[in-house]
PDB file of N, CA and C in Angstrom:
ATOM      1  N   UNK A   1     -29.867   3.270 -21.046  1.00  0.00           N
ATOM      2  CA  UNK A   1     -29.554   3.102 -19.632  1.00  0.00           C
ATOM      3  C   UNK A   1     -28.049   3.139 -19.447  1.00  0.00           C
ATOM      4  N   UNK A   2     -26.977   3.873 -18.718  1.00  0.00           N
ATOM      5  CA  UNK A   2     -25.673   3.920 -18.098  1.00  0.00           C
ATOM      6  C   UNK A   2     -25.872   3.529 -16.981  1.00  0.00           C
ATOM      7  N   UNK A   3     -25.046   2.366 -16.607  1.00  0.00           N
ATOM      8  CA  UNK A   3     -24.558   1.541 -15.986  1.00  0.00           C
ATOM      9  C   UNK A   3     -23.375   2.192 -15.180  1.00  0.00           C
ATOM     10  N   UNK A   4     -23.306   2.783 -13.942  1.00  0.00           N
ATOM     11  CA  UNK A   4     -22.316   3.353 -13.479  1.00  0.00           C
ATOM     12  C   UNK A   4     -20.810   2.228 -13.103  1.00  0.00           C
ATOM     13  N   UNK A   5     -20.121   2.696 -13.291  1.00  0.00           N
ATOM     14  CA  UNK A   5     -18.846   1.271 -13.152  1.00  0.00           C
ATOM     15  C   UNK A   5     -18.554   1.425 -11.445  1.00  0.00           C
ATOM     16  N   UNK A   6     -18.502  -0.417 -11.029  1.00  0.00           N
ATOM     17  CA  UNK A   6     -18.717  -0.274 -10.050  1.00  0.00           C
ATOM     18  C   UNK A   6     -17.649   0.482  -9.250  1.00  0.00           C
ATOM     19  N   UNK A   7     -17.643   1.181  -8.045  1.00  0.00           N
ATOM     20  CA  UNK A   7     -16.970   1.612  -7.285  1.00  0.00           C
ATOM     21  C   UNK A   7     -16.903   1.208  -5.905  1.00  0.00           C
ATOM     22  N   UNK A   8     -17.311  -0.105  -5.358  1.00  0.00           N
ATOM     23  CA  UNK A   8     -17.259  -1.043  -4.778  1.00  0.00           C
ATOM     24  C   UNK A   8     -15.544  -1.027  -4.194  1.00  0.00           C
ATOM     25  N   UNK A   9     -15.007  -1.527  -2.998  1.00  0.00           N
ATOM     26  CA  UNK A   9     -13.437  -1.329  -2.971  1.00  0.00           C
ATOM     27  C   UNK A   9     -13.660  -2.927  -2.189  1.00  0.00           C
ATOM     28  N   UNK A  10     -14.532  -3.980  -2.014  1.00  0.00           N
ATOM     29  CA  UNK A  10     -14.394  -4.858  -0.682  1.00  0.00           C
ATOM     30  C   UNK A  10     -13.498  -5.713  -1.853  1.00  0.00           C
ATOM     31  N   UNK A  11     -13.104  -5.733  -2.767  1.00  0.00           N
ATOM     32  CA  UNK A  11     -12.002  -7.143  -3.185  1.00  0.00           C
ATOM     33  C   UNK A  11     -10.519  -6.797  -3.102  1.00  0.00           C
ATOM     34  N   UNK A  12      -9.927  -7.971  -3.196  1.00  0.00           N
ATOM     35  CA  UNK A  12      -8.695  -7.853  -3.082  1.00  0.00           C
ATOM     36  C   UNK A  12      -7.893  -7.298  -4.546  1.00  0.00           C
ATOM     37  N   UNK A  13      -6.995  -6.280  -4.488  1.00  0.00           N
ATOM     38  CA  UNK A  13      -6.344  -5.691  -5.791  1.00  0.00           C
ATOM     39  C   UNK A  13      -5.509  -6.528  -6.105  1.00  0.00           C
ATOM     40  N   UNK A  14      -4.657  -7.157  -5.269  1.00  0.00           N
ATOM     41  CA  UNK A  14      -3.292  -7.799  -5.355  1.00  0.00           C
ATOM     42  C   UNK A  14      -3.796  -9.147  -6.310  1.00  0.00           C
ATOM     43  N   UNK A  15      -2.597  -8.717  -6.941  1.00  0.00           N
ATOM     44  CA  UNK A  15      -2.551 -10.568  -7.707  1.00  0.00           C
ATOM     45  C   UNK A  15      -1.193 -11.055  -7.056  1.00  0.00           C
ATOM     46  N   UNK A  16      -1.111 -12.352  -6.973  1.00  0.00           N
ATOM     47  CA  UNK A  16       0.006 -12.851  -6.459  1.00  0.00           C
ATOM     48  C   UNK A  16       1.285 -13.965  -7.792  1.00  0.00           C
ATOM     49  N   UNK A  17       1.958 -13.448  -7.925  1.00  0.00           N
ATOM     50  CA  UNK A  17       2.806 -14.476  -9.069  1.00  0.00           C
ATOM     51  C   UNK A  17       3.243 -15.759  -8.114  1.00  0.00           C
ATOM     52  N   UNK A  18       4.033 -16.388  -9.065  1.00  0.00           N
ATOM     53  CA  UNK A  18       4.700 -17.909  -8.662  1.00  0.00           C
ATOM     54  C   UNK A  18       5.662 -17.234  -7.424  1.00  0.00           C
ATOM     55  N   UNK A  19       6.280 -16.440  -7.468  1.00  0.00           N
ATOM     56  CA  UNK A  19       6.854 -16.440  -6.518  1.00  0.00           C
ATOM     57  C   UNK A  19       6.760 -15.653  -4.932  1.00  0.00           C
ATOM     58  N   UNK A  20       5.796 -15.168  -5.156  1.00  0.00           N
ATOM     59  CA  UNK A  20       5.253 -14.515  -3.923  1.00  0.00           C
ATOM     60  C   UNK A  20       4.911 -12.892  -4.103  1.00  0.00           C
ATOM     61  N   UNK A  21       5.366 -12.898  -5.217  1.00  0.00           N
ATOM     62  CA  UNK A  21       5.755 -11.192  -5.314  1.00  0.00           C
ATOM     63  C   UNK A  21       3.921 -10.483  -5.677  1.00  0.00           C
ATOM     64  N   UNK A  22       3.788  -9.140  -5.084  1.00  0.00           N
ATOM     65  CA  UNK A  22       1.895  -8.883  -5.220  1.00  0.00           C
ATOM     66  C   UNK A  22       2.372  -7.574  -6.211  1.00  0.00           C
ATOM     67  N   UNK A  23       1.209  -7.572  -7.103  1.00  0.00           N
ATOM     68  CA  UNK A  23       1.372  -6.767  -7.770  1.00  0.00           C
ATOM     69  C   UNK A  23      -0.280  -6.110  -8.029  1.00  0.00           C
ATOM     70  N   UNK A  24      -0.592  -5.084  -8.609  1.00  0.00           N
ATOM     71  CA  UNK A  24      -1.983  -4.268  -8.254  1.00  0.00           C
ATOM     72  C   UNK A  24      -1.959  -3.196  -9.865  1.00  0.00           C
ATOM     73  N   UNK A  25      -3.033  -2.995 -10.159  1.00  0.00           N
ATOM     74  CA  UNK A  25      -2.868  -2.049 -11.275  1.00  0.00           C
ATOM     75  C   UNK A  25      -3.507  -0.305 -10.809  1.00  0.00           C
ATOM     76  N   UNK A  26      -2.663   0.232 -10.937  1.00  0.00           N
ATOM     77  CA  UNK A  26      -2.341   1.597  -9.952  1.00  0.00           C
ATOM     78  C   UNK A  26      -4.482   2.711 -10.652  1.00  0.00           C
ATOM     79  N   UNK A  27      -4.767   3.238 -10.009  1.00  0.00           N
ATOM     80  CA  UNK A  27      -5.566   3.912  -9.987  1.00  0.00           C
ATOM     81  C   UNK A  27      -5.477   5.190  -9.384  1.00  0.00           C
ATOM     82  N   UNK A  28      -6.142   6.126 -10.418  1.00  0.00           N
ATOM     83  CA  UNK A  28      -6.078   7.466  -9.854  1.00  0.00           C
ATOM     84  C   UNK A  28      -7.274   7.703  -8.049  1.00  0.00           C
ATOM     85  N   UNK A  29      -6.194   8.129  -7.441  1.00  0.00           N
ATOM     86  CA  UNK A  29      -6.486   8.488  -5.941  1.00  0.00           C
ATOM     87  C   UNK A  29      -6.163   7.673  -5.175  1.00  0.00           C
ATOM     88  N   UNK A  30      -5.019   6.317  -6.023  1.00  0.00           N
ATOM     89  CA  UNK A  30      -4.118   5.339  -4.728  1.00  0.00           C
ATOM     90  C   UNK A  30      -3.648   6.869  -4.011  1.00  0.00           C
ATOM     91  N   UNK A  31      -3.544   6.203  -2.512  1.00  0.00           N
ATOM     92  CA  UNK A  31      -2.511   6.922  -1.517  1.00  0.00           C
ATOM     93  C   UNK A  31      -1.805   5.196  -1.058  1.00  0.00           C
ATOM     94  N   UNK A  32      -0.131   6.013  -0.291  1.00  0.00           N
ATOM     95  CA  UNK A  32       0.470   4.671   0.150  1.00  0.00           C
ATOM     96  C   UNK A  32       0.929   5.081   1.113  1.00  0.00           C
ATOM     97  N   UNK A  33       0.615   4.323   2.665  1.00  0.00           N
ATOM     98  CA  UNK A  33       1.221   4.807   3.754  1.00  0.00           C
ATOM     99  C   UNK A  33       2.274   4.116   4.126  1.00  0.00           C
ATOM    100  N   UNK A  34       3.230   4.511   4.546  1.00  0.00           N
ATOM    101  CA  UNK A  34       4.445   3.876   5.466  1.00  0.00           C
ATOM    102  C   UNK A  34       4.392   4.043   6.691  1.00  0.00           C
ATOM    103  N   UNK A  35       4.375   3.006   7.416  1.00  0.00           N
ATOM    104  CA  UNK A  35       3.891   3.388   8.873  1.00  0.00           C
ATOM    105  C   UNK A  35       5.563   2.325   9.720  1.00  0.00           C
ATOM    106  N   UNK A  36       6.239   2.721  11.064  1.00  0.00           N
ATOM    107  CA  UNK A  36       6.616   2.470  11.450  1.00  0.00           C
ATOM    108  C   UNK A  36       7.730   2.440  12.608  1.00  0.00           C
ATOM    109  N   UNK A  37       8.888   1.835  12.767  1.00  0.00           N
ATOM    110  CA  UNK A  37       9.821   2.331  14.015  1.00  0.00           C
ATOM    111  C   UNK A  37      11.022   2.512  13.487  1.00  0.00           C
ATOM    112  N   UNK A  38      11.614   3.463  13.562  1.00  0.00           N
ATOM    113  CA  UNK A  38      12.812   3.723  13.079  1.00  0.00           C
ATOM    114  C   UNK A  38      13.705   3.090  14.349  1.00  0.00           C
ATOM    115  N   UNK A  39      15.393   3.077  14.104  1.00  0.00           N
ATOM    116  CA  UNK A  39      15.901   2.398  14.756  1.00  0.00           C
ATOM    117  C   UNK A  39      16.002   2.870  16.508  1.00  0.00           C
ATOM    118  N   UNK A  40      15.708   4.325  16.669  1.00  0.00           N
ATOM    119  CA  UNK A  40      15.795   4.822  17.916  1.00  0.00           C
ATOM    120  C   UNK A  40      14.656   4.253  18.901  1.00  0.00           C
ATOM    121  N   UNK A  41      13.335   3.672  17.560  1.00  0.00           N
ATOM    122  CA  UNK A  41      12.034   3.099  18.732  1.00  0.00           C
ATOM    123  C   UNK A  41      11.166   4.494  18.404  1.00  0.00           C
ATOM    124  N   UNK A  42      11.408   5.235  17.785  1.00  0.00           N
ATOM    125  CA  UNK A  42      10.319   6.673  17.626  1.00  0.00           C
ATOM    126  C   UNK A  42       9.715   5.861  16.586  1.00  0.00           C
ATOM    127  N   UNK A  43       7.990   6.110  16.518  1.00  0.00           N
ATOM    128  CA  UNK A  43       7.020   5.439  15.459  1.00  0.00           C
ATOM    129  C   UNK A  43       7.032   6.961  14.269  1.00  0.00           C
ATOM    130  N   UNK A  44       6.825   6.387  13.243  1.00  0.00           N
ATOM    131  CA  UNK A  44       6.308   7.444  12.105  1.00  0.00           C
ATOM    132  C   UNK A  44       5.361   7.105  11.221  1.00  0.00           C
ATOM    133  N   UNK A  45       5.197   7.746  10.289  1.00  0.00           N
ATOM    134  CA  UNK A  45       4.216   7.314   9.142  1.00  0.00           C
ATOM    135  C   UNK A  45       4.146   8.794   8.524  1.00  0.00           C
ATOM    136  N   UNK A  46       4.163   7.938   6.801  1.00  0.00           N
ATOM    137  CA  UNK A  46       4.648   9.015   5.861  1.00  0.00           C
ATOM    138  C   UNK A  46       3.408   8.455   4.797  1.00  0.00           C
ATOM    139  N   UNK A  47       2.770  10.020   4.175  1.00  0.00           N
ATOM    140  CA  UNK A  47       1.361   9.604   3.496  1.00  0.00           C
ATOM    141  C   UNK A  47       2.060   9.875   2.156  1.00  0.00           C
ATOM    142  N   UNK A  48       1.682   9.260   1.074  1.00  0.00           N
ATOM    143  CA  UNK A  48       2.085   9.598  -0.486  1.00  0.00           C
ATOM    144  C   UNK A  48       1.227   9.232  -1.279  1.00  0.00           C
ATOM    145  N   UNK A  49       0.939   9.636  -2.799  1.00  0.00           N
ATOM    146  CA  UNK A  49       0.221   9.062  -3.820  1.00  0.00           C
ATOM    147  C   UNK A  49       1.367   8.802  -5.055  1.00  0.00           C
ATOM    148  N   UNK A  50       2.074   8.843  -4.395  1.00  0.00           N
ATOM    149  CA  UNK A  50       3.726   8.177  -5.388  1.00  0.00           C
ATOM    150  C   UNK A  50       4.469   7.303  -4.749  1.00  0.00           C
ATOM    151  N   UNK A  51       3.711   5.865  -5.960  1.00  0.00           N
ATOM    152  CA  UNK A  51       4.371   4.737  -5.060  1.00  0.00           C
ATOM    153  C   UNK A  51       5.900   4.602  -5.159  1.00  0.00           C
ATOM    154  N   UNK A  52       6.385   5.368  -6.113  1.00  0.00           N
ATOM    155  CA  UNK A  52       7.693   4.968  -6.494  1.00  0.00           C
ATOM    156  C   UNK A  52       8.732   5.867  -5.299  1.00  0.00           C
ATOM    157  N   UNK A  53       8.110   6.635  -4.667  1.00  0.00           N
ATOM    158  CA  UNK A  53       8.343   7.496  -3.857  1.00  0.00           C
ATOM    159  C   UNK A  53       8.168   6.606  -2.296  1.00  0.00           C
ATOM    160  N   UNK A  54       7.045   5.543  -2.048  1.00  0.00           N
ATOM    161  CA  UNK A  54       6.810   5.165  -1.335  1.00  0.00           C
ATOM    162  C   UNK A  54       7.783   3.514  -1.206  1.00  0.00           C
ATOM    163  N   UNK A  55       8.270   3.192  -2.336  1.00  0.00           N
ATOM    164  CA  UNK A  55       8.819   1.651  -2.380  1.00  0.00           C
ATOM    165  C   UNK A  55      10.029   1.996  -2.090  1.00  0.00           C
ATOM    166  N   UNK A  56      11.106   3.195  -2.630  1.00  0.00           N
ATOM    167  CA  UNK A  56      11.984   3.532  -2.084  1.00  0.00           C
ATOM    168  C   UNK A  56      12.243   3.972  -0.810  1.00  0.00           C
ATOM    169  N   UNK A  57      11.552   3.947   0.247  1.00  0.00           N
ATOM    170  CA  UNK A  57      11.691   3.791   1.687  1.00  0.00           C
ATOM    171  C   UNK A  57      12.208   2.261   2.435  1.00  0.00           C
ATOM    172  N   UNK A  58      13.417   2.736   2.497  1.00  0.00           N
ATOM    173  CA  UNK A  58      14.024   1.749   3.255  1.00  0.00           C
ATOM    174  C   UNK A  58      13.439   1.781   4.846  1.00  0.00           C
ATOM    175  N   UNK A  59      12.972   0.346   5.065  1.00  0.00           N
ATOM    176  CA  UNK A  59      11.844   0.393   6.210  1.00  0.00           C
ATOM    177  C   UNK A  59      12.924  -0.526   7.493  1.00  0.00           C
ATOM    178  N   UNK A  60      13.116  -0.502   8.929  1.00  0.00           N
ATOM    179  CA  UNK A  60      13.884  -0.973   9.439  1.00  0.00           C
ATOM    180  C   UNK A  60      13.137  -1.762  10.354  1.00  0.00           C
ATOM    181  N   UNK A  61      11.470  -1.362  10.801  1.00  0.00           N
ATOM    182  CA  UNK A  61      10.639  -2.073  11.306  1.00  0.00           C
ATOM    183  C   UNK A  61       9.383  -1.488  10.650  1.00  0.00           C
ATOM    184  N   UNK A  62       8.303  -2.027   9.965  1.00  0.00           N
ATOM    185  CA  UNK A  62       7.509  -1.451   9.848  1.00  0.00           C
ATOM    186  C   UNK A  62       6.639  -1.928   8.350  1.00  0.00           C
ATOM    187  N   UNK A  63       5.575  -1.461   7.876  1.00  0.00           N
ATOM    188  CA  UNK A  63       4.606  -1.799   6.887  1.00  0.00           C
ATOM    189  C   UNK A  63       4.308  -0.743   5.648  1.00  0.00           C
ATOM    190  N   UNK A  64       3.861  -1.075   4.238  1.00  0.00           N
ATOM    191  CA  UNK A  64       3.858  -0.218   3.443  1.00  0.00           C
ATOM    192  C   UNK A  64       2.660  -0.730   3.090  1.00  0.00           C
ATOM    193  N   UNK A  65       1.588   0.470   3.084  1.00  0.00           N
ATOM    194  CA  UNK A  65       0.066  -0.169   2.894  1.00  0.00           C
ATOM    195  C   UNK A  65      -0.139   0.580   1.216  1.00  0.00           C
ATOM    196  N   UNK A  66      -1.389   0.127   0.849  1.00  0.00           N
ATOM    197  CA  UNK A  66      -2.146   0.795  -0.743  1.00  0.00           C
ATOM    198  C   UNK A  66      -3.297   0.900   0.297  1.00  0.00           C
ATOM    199  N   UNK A  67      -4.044   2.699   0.157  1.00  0.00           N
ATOM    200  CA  UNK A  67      -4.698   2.865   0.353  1.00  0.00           C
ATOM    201  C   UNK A  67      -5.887   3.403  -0.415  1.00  0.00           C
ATOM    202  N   UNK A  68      -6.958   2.582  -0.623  1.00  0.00           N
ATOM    203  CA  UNK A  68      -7.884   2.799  -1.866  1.00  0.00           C
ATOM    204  C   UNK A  68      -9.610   2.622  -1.305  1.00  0.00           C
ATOM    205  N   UNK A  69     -10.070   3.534  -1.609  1.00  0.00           N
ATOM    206  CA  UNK A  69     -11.186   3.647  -1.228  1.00  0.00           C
ATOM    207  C   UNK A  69     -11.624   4.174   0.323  1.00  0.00           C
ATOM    208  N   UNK A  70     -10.534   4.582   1.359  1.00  0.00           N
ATOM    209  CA  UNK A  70     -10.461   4.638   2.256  1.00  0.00           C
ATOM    210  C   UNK A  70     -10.371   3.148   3.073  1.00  0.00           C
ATOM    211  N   UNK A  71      -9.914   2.332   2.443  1.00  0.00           N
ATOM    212  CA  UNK A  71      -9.358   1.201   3.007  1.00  0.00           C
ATOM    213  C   UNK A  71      -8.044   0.782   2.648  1.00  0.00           C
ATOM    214  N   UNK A  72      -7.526   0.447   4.001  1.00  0.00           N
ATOM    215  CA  UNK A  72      -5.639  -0.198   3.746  1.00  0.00           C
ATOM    216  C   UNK A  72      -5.835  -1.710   2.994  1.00  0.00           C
ATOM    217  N   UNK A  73      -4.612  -1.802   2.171  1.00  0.00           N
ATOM    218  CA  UNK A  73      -4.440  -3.259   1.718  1.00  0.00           C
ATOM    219  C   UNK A  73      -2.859  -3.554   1.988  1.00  0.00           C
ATOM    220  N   UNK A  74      -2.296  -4.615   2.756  1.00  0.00           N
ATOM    221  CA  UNK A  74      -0.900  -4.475   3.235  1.00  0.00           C
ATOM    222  C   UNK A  74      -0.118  -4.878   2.554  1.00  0.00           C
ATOM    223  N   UNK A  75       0.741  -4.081   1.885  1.00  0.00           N
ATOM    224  CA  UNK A  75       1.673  -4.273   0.086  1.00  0.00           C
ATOM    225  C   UNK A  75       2.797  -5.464   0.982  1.00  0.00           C
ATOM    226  N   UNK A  76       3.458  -4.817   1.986  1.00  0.00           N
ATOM    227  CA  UNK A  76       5.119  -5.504   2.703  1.00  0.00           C
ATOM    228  C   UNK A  76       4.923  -5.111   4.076  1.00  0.00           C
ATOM    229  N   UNK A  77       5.676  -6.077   4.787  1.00  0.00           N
ATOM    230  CA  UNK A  77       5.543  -5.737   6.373  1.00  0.00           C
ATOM    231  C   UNK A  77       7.194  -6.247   6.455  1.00  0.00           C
ATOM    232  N   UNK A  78       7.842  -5.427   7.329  1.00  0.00           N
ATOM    233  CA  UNK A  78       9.255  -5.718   7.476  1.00  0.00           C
ATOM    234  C   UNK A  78       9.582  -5.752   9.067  1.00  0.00           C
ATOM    235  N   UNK A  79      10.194  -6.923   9.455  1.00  0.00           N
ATOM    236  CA  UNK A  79      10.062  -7.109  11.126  1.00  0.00           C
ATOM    237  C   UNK A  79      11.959  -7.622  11.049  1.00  0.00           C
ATOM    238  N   UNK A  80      13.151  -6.613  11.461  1.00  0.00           N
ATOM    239  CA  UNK A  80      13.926  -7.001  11.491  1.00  0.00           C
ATOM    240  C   UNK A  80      14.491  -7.015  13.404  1.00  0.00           C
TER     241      UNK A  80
END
């Protein structure tokens, strides 16, 4: 009998350390959205499957999601 591994997405990825910081162990077909307001007040959002591509976005209002399974999980939200 094979036991298919589950592919279930309803739990939470994030682990949280002592100090607040979330961390997730990356899987093939993460996407990461950046969604938000740049300083003029125009909204955007930028789609990627490279988070390292996605953490280097300096955000001035706005959120950086992990998107897995076709569901968002909210990595940072930045409200300056």
């Amino acid at each position: 009998m094979i036991i298919a591994p589950d592919t279930s997405f309803d739990f939470n990825p994030f682990t949280v350390d002592e100090f607040g910081a979330k961390s997730w162990s990356r899987m093939q077909g993460d996407k990461y959205h950046v969604t938000g307001v740049d300083v003029n007040g125009k909204r955007f959002k930028i789609e990627t499957d490279d988070w390292t591509y996605a953490a280097g976005i300096n955000l001035y209002r706005g959120s950086k999601w992990l998107v897995r399974g076709g569901k968002r999980w909210l990595i940072i939200r930045v409200e300056n």
